[in-house]
Protein backbone atom coordinates (compact mmCIF):
# COMPACT_ATOMS: atom_id res chain seq x y z
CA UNK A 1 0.00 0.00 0.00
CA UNK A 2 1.85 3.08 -0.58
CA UNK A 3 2.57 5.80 2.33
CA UNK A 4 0.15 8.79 2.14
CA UNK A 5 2.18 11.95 0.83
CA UNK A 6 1.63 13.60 4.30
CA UNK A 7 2.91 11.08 6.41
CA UNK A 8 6.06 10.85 3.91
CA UNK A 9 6.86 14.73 4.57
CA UNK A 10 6.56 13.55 8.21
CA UNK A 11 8.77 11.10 8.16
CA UNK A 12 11.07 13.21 5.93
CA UNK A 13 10.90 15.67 8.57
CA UNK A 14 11.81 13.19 11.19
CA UNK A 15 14.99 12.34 9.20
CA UNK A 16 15.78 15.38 8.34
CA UNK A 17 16.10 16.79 12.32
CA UNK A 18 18.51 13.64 12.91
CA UNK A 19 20.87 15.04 10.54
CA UNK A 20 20.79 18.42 11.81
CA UNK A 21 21.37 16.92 15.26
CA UNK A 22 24.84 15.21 13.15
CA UNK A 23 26.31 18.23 11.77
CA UNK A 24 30.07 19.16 13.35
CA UNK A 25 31.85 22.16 13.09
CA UNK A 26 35.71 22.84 12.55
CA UNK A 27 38.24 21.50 10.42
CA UNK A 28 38.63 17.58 10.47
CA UNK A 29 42.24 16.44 11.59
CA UNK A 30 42.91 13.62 8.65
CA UNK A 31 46.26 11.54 7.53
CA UNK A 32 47.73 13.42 4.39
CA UNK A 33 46.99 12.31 0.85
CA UNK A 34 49.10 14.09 -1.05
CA UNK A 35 51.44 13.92 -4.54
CA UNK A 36 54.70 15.32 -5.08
CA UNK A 37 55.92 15.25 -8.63
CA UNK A 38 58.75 16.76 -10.31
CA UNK A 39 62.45 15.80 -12.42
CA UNK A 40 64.39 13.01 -11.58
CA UNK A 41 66.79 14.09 -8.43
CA UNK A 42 64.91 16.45 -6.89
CA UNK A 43 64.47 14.76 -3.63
CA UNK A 44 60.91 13.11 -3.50
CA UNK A 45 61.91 9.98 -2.09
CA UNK A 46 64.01 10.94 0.47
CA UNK A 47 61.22 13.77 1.34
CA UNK A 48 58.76 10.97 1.46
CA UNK A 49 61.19 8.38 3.34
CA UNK A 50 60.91 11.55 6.05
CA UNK A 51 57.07 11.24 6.64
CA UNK A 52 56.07 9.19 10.16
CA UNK A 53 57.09 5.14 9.69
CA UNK A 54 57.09 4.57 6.37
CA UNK A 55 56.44 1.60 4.00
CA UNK A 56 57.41 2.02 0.02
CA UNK A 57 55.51 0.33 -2.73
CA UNK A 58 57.66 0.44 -6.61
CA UNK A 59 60.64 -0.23 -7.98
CA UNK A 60 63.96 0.05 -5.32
CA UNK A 61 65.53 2.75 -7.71
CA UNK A 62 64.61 5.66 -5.62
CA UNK A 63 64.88 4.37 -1.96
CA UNK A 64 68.53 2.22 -2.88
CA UNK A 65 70.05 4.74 -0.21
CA UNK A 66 67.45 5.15 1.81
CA UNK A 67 66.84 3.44 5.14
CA UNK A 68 63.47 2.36 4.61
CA UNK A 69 60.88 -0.31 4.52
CA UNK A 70 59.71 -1.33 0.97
CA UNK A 71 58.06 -3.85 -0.44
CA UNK A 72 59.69 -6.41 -3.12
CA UNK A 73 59.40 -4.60 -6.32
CA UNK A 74 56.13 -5.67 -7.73
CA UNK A 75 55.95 -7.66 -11.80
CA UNK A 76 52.25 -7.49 -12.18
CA UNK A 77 49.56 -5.56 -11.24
CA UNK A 78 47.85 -8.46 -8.97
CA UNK A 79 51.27 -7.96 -7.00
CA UNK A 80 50.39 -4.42 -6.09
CA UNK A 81 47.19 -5.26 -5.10
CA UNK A 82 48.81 -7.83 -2.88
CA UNK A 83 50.80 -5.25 -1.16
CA UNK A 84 47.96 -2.93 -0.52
CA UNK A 85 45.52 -5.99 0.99
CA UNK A 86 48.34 -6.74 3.28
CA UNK A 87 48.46 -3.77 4.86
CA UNK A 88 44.49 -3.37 5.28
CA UNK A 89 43.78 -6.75 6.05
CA UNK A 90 47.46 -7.29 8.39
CA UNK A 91 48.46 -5.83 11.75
CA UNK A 92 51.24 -3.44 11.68
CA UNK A 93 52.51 -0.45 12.63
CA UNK A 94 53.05 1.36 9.19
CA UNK A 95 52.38 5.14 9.64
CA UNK A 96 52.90 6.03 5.98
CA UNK A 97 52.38 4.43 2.62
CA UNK A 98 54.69 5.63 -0.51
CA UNK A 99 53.57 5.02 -4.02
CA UNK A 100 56.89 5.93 -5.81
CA UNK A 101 55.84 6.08 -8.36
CA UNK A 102 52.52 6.15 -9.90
CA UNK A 103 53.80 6.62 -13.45
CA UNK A 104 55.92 3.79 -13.33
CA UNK A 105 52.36 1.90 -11.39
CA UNK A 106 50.61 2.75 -14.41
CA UNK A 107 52.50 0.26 -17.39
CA UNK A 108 51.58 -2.60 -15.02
CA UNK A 109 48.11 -1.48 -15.00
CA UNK A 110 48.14 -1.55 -18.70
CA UNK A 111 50.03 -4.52 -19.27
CA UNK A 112 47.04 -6.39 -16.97
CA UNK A 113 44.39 -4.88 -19.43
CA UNK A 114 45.92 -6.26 -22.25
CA UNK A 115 46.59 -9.17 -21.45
CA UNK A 116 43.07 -9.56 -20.55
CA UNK A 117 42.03 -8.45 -23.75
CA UNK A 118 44.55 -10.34 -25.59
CA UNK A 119 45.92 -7.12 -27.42
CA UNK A 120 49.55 -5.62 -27.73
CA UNK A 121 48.74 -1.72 -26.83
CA UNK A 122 46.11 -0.38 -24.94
CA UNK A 123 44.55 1.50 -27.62
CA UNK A 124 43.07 -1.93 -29.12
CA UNK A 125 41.80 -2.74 -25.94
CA UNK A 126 37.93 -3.59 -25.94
CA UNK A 127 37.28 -3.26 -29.65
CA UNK A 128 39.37 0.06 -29.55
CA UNK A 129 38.52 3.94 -29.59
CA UNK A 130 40.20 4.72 -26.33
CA UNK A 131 38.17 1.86 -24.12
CA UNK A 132 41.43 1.04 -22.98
CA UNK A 133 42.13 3.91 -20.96
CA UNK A 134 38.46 4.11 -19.42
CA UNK A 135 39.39 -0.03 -18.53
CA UNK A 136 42.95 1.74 -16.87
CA UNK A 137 40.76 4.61 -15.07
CA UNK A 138 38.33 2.68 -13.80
CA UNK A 139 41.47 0.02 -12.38
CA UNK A 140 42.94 3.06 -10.90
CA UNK A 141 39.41 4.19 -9.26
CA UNK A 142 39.21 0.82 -7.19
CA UNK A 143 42.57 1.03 -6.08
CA UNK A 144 42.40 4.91 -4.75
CA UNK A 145 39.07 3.46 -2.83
CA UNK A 146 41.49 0.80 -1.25
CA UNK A 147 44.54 3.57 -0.36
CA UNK A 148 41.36 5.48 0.93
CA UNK A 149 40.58 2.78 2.90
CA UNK A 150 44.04 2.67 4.46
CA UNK A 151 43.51 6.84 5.09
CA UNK A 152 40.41 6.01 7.05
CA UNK A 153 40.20 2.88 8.59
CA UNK A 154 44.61 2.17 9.40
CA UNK A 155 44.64 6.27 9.77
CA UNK A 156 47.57 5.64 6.92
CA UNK A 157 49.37 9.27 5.58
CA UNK A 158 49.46 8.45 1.61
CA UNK A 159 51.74 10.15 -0.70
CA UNK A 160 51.63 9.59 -4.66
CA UNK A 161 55.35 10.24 -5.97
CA UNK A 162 55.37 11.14 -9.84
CA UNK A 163 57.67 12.34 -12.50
CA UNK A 164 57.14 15.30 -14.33
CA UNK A 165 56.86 15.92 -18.20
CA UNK A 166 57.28 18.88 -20.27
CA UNK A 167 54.02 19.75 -22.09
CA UNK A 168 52.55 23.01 -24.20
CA UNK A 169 49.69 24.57 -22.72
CA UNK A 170 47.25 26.58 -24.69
CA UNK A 171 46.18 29.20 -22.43
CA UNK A 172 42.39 29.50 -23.26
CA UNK A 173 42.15 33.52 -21.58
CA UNK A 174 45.37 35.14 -23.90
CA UNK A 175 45.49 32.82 -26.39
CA UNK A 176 49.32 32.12 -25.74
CA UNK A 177 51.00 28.93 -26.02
CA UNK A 178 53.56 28.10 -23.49
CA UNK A 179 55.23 25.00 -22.13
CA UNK A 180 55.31 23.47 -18.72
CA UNK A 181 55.54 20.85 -15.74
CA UNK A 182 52.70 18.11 -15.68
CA UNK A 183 52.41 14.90 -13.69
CA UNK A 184 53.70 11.98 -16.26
CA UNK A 185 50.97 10.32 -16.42
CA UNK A 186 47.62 9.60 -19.18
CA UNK A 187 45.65 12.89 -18.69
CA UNK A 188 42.46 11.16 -17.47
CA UNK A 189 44.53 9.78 -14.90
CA UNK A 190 46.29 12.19 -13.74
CA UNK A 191 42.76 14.34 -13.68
CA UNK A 192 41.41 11.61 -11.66
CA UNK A 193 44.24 11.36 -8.89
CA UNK A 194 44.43 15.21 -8.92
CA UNK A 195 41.18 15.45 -7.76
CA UNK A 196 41.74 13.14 -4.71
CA UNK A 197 44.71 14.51 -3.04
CA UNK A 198 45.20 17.14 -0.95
CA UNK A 199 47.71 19.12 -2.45
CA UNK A 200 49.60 18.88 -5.51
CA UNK A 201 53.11 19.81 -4.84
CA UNK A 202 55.86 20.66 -7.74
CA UNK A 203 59.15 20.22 -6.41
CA UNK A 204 61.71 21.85 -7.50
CA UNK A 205 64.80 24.72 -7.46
CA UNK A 206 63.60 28.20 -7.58
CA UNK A 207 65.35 30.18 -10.47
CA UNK A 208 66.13 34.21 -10.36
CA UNK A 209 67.05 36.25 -12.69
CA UNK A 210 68.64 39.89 -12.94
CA UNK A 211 69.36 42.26 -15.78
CA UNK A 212 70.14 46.19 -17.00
CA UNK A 213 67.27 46.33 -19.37
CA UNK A 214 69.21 44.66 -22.37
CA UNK A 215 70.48 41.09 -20.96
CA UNK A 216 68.93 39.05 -18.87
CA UNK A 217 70.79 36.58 -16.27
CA UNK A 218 69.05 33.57 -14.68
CA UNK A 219 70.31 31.38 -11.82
CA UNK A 220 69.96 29.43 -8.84
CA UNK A 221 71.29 27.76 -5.75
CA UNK A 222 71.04 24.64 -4.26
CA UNK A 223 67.88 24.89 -2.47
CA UNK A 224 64.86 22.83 -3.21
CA UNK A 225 60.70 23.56 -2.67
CA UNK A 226 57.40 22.19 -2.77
CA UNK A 227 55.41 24.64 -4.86
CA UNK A 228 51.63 24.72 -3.59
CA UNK A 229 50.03 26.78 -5.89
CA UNK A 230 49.80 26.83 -10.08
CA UNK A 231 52.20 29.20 -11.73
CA UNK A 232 52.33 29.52 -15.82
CA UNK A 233 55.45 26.57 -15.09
CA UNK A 234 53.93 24.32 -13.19
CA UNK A 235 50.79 22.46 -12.05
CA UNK A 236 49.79 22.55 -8.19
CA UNK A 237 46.64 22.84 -5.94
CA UNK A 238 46.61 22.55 -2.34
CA UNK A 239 43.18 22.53 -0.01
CA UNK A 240 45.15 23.14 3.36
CA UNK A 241 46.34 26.75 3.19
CA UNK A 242 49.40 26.26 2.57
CA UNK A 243 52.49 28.88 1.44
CA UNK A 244 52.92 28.97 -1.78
CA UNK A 245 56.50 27.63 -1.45
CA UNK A 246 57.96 25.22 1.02
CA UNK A 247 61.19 23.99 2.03
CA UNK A 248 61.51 20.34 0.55
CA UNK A 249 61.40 18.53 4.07
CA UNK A 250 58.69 16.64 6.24
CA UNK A 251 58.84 18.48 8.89
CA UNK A 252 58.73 21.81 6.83
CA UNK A 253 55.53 19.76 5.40
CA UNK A 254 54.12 19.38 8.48
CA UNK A 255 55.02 22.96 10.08
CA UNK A 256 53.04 24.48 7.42
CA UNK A 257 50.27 22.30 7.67
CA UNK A 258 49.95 24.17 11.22
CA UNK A 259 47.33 26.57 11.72
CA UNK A 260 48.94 30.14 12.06
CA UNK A 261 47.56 33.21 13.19
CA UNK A 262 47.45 36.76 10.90
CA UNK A 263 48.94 38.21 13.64
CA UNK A 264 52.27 36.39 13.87
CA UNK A 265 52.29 35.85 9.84
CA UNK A 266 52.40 40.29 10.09
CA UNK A 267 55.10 40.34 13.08
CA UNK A 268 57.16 38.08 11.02
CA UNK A 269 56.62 40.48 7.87
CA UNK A 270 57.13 43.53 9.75
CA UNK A 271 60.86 41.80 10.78
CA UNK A 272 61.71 41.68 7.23
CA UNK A 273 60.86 45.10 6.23
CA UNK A 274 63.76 47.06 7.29
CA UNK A 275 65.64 45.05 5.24
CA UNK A 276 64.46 46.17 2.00
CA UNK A 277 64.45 49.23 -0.31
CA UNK A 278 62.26 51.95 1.34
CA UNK A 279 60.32 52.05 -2.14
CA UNK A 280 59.14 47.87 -1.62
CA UNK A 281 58.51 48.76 2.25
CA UNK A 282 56.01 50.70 0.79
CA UNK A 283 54.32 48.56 -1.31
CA UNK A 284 54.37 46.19 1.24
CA UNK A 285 52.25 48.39 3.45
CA UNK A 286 50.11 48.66 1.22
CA UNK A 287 49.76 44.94 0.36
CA UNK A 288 49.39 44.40 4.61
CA UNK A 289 46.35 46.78 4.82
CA UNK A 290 44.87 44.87 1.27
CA UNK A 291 45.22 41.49 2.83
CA UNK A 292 44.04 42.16 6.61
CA UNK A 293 43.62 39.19 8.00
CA UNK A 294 43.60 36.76 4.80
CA UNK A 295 46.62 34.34 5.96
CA UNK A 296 47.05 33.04 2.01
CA UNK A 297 47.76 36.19 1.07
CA UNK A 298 49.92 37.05 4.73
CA UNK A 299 51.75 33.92 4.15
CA UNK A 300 52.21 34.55 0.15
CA UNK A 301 53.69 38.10 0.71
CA UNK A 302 55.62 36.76 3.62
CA UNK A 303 57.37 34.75 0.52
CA UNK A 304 57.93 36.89 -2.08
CA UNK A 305 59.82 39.41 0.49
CA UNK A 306 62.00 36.15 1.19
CA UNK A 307 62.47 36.06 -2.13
CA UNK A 308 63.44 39.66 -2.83
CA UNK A 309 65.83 39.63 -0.07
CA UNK A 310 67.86 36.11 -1.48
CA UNK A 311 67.88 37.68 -5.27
C-alpha cells in the first residue's frame, strides 16, 4: 500500500532533524593524501622516506640509499594489489604508505588490461577507440578506494610520488602557447588522482634572474621547494592553506600544515621590512592593509619578500 504523501513529509521531517542533530563544526584532523611530482633528483623519495614510519611500494631505484621499509618490487599488477591488501587486512605499525611512483604503477596497470584483452597496446583494448584507458581509469578508481581505505580505517598518511613531463599549454584567456611541468601520467589519470589529493606539490629549485634592461641573467642555488600553488610553469593545488612555497622537508611539510595566526604571519613580515628598499617597504604596506587578515595572502607576501631579499 503506498505511504500517504503527508505522512512521507513527516517522516522526511523526522529524518531530516537527525541530521541536523549530526552536523560538526571545525576542520577535520585527517592523515595526508598528497602527490609530489617533479624531475628526476629532486628529492621526493628521500622527502617521502621523512614522513612518520614509512612503508614504500615500486621499484627500489629511488629508496637504494634510503633506510626504509619497501616492499619487493612488484611484476604485475595483482602484485600491487597484494601489497595494498596486506596492509588493510594485516596488523602493523606502518604510519605512511609511498607510491613511488605512480607513473611507473601505471605500465603494469596496462600490461594487466591487455593481457586480458589479448591485445599488444592499450589502444586496441575492448574493440578500440580509447576503451582502454576508461578499462585503466576505472582500475585506478578501485585502487584509490582501497589507499582510501588505508587513510580512514589504518589512519595511513598516503603520498603519490610522480615524474614530471614537459608539455605546451594553450592558455584559453590570452590565447598564448607556453610549455610546462605536468604529472607523467595519461591525462584522465592524472585528472582523476588530482582530484583526490590534498595538495599537488611541484618540487623543485627556484630560479632568479637579474638584468640592465638589455640582458637578462638567470640562476639558482642549491635549495629545493614544494610549490603549492599553479604558476604559468607548473601544475599545483593545495586545499590546506598552505604557502605557496615550502622547504623540501617533512617536517617543513608538516610545520606548514599548522594553523597560524594573521597576527604572527604580520610580526614576522614587519621583521623583514627594514631590510628592503624603502620604495618595496612601501608597497608592502600597502599589500598588509589589502590582505588584513587573509593568511594566504599574509603567508604569500611573507614569501615573495623572502624572495626579494635572497635575489
Amino acid at each position: 500500500m503506498a505511504i500517504p504523501w503527508a505522512c512521507q513529509q513527516v517522516a522526511f521531517r523526522e529524518s531530516e532533524g537527525d541530521m541536523l542533530d549530526k552536523i560538526t563544526r571545525g576542520k577535520i584532523k585527517v592523515p595526508h593524501a598528497i602527490l609530489i611530482y617533479s624531475k628526476d633528483g629532486l628529492g621526493k623519495s628521500t622527502f617521502a622516506s621523512q614522513a612518520p614510519n614509512p612503508i614504500f611500494l615500486g621499484t627500489e631505484q629511488g629508496t637504494n640509499y634510503l633506510d626504509v621499509a619497501r616492499f619487493p618490487t612488484p611484476k604485475t599488477w595483482a602484485d600491487v594489489d597484494a601489497c595494498i591488501d596486506s596492509l588493510l587486512k594485516e596488523k602493523h605499525d606502518f604510519k605512511t604508505v609511498v607510491i613511488d611512483s605512480l607513473d611507473w604503477l601505471e605500465p603494469l596497470l596496462h600490461q594487466k588490461i591487455c593481457a586480458e584483452y589479448k591485445v599488444k597496446t592499450l589502444e586496441l583494448a575492448a574493440g578500440g577507440y580509447g576503451k582502454g584507458y576508461i578499462i585503466s581509469l576505472d582500475e585506478f578508481v578501485k585502487f584509490r578506494v582501497k589507499l582510501n581505505e588505508l587513510r580512514e580505517a589504518k589512519g595511513m598518511n598516503i603520498i603519490l610520488i610522480a615524474h614530471s613531463q614537459v608539455k605546451t599549454f594553450q592558455d584559453p584567456h590570452n590565447q598564448i602557447a607556453y610549455d610546462k611541468f605536468e604529472i607523467k601520467l595519461h591525462k584522465a589519470a592524472s585528472a582523476m588522482w588530482r582530484e583526490y589529493v590534498d595538495a599537488v606539490l611541484y618540487a623543485g629549485i627556484e630560479v632568479f634572474s637579474s638584468g640592465d634592461g638589455k640582458t637578462l641573467k638567470t640562476f639558482a642555488d642549491d635549495s629545493r621547494y614544494l610549490f603549492t600553488s599553479a604558476s604559468a610553469g607548473y601544475d599545483a593545488k593545495n586545499r590546506m592553506g598552505l604557502p605557496p612555497r615550502i622547504e623540501l622537508s617533512w617536517d617543513a611539510f608538516e610545520a606548514a600544515c599548522q594553523p597560524e595566526s594573521a597576527e604572527l604571519i604580520v610580526s614576522r613580515i614587519n621583521a623583514l621590512i627594514p631590510q628592503v628598499t624603502p620604495e618595496i617597504a612601501i608597497k608592502i604596506a600597502e599589500f598588509l592593509t589589502k590582505a588584513g587578515t587573509s593568511i594566504v595572502q599574509l603567508k604569500a607576501l611573507e614569501t615573495r619578500i623572502e624572495t626579494i631579499l635572497k635575489g
